[in-house]
Structure formats: C-alpha cells, structure tokens
Protein backbone atom coordinates (compact mmCIF):
# COMPACT_ATOMS: atom_id res chain seq x y z
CA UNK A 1 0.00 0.00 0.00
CA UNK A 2 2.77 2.29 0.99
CA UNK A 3 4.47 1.51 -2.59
CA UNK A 4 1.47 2.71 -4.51
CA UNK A 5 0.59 6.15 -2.66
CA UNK A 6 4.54 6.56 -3.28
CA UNK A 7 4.26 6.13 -6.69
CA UNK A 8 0.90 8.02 -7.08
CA UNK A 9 2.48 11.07 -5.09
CA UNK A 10 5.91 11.28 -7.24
CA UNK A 11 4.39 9.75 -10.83
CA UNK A 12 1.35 11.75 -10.46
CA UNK A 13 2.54 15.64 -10.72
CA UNK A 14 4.54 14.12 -13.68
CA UNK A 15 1.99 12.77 -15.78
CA UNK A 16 0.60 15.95 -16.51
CA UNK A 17 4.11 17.74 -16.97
CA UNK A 18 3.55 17.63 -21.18
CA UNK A 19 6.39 15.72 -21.78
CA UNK A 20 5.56 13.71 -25.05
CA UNK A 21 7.71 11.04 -26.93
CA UNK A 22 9.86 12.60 -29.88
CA UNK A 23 8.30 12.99 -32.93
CA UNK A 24 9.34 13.54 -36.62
CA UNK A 25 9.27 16.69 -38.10
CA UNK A 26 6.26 17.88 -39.51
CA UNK A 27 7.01 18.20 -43.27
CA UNK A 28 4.34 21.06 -45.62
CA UNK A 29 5.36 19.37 -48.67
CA UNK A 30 4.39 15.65 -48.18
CA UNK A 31 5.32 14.16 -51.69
CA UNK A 32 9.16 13.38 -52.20
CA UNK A 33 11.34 11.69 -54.41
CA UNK A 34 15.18 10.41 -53.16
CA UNK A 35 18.04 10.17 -55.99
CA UNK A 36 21.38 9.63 -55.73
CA UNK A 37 21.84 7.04 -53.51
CA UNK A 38 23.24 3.32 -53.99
CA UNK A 39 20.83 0.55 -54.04
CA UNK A 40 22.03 -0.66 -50.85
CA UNK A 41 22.74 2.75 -49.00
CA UNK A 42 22.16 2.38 -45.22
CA UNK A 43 21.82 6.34 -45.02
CA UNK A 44 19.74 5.88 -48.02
CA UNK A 45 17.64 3.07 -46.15
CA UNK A 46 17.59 5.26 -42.99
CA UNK A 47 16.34 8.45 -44.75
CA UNK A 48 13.39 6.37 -46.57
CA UNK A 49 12.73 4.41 -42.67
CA UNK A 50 12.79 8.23 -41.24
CA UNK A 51 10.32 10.01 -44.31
CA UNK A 52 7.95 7.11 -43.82
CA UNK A 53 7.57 7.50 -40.10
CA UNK A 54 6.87 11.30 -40.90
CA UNK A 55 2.81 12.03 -40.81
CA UNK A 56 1.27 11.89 -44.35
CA UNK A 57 4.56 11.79 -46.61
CA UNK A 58 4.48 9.61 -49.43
CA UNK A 59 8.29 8.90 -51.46
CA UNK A 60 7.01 8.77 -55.38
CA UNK A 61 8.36 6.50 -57.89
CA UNK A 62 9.14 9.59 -60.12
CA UNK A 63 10.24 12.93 -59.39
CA UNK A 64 7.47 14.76 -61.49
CA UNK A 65 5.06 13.76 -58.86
CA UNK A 66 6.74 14.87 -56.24
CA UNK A 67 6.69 18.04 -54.34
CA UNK A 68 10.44 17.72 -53.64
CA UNK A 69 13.47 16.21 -55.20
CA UNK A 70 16.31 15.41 -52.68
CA UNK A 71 19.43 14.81 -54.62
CA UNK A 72 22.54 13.14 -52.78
CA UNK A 73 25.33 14.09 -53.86
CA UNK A 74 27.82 12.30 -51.81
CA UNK A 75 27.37 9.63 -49.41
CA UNK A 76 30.14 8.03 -47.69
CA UNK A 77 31.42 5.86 -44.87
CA UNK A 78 34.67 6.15 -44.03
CA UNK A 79 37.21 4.85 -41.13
CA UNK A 80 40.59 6.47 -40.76
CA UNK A 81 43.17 5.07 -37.96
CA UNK A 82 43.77 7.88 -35.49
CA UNK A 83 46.22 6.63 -33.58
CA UNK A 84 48.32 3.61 -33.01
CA UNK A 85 50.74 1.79 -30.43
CA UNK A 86 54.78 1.82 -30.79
CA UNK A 87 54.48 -1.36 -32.87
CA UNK A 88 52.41 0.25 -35.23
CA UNK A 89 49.10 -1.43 -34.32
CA UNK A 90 46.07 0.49 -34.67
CA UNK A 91 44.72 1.56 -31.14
CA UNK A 92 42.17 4.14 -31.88
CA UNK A 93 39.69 5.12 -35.23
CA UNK A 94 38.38 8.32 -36.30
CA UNK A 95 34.79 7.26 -37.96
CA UNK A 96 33.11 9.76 -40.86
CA UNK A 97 29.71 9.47 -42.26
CA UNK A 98 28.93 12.69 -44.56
CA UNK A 99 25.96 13.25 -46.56
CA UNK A 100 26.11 16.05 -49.31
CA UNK A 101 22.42 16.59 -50.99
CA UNK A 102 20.78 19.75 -52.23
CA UNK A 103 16.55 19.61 -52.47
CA UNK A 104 14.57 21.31 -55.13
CA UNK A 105 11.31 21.46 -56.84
CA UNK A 106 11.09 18.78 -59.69
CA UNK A 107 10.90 22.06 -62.32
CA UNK A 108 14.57 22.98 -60.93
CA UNK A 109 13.46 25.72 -58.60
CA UNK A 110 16.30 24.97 -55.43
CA UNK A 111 14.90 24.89 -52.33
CA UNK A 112 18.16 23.65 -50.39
CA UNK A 113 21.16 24.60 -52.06
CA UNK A 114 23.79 22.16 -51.83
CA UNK A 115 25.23 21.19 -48.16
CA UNK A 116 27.04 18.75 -46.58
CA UNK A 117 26.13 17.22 -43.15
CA UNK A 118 29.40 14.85 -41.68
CA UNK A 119 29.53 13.20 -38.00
CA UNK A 120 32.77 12.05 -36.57
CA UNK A 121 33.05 9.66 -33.80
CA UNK A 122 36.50 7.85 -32.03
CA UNK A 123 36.45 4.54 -31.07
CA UNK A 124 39.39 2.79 -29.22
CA UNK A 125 40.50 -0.53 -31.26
CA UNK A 126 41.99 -3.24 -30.20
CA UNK A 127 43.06 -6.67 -32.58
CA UNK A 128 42.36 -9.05 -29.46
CA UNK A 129 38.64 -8.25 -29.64
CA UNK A 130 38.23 -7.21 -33.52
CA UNK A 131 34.93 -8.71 -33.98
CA UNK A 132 33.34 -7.24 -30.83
CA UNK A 133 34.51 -3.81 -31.81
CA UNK A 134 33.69 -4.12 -36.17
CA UNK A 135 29.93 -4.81 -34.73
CA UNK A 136 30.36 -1.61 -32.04
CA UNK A 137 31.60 0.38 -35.27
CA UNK A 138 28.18 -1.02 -37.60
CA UNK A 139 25.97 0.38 -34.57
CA UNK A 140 28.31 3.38 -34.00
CA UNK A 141 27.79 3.86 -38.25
CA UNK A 142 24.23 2.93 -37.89
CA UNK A 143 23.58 5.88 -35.09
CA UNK A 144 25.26 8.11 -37.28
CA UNK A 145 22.89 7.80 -40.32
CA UNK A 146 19.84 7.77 -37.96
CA UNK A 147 20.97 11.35 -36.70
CA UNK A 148 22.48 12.57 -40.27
CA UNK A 149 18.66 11.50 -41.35
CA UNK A 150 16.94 13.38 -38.40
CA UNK A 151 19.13 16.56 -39.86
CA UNK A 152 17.96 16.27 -42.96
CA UNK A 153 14.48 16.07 -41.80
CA UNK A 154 14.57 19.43 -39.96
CA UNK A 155 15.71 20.93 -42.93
CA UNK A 156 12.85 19.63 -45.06
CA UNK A 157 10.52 20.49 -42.40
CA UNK A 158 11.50 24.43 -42.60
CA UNK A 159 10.70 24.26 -46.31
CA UNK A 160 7.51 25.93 -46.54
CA UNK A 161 4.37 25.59 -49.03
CA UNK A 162 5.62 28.83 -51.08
C-alpha cells in the first residue's frame, strides 16, 4: 500500500508535466522523391525508414510527382586510424559518415542549395577483440545515419508551401 501512494504522489505531478515522446518533423510538402543514392545505402535506407515514419509523406516512384526532389550528392562511410601503439598497431579510429544533398522542386526551382552534413566519432581498437569492436563500429555507423537523417528532416521540415 505504501508503494502505490509513493508512486501516485511522485508519478502523479509528472503525468501531466507535457512531456511527449519525440516525434518527426512535420514536413508542408508531403510528396518526395530520393536520388542519388546506392541501391544498398544504409543512409539511403535510414532516410526512406525516417520520411515514412513522418505524418502523411508519401516517397514517389518519379520525381514529377513529387513536391520535392532530394538529390545526394555524396554519401560516404569512411574509417581512418587515429592513432596507433609503438608497434604500429592500430589503437584508436576516427569514424566519418557525410551526406552532401541539395533539395529542389522537380521544375529545378532549389529549395536547399547544396550542403554537406558529416559526423565524426572515435572509437578505441583493439586486434584481441576485432569482432566485438567491427559490430560496435556497424551500430556506431548505424547511429550516425539515424541522426544525419533526423538533420535532414529538420531541414525539409522548414521548407515551406511557397
């Protein structure tokens, strides 16, 4: 009994506090059409996962029915080795995931001029556990295109009707 007017006196006052679960961005112009990106794109995947999640957009199978054409220009993966040991193994790696795209009406109008969105992240590295850490680096990749595609959402989202 004690438990429950505990949790009804602290969960209470916070149910009404407004707090809501995050959303995607409402987009005005609802009909969009993706090109540029390779068949099997994981930012590619991710931005399509993203637009579909979105209230009331629909990705068209041509770009005259769409509202908005998002072009990528450049998408790319990329792991560098940032540092390594005094016997010249790798210890630590510098990971890159940049997206440049530009958006425009499917008459040529631009609406986003072109841009470039890139994450970095570090990741120590070690050969003794180089499976464990090439699955940490797919998830750490994986979180990058999920935020690169939340950016790119915003940025459709400010486009207005006009």
């Amino acid at each position: 009994m004690r438990r429950r007017l505990f949790t009804l006196a602290v969960a209470g006052p916070l149910a009404g506090c407004g707090s809501q679960l995050r959303r995607p961005p409402e987009l005005q112009l609802k009909r969009l059409y993706l090109t540029g990106f390779d068949t099997y794109s994981p930012m590619g995947d991710e931005l399509r996962r993203q637009l579909r999640a979105s209230p009331g957009v629909v990705l068209t199978a041509t770009a005259a029915e769409a509202d908005v054409v998002f072009d990528a220009l450049e998408d790319a993966r990329e792991q560098v080795a940032a540092a390594s040991t005094a016997t010249g193994q790798v210890s630590e790696l510098t990971l890159r995931a940049r997206l440049r795209f530009k958006a425009r009406t499917p008459a040529g109008r631009t609406l986003i001029a072109p841009a470039e969105l890139t994450l970095t992240r570090d990741v120590s590295y070690s050969e003794a556990s180089a499976l464990a850490k090439e699955q940490e680096i797919a998830l750490l990749f994986r979180s990058m295109h999920t935020d690169l595609a939340a950016q790119v959402l915003r940025r459709l989202a400010a486009l207005g009707p006009g």
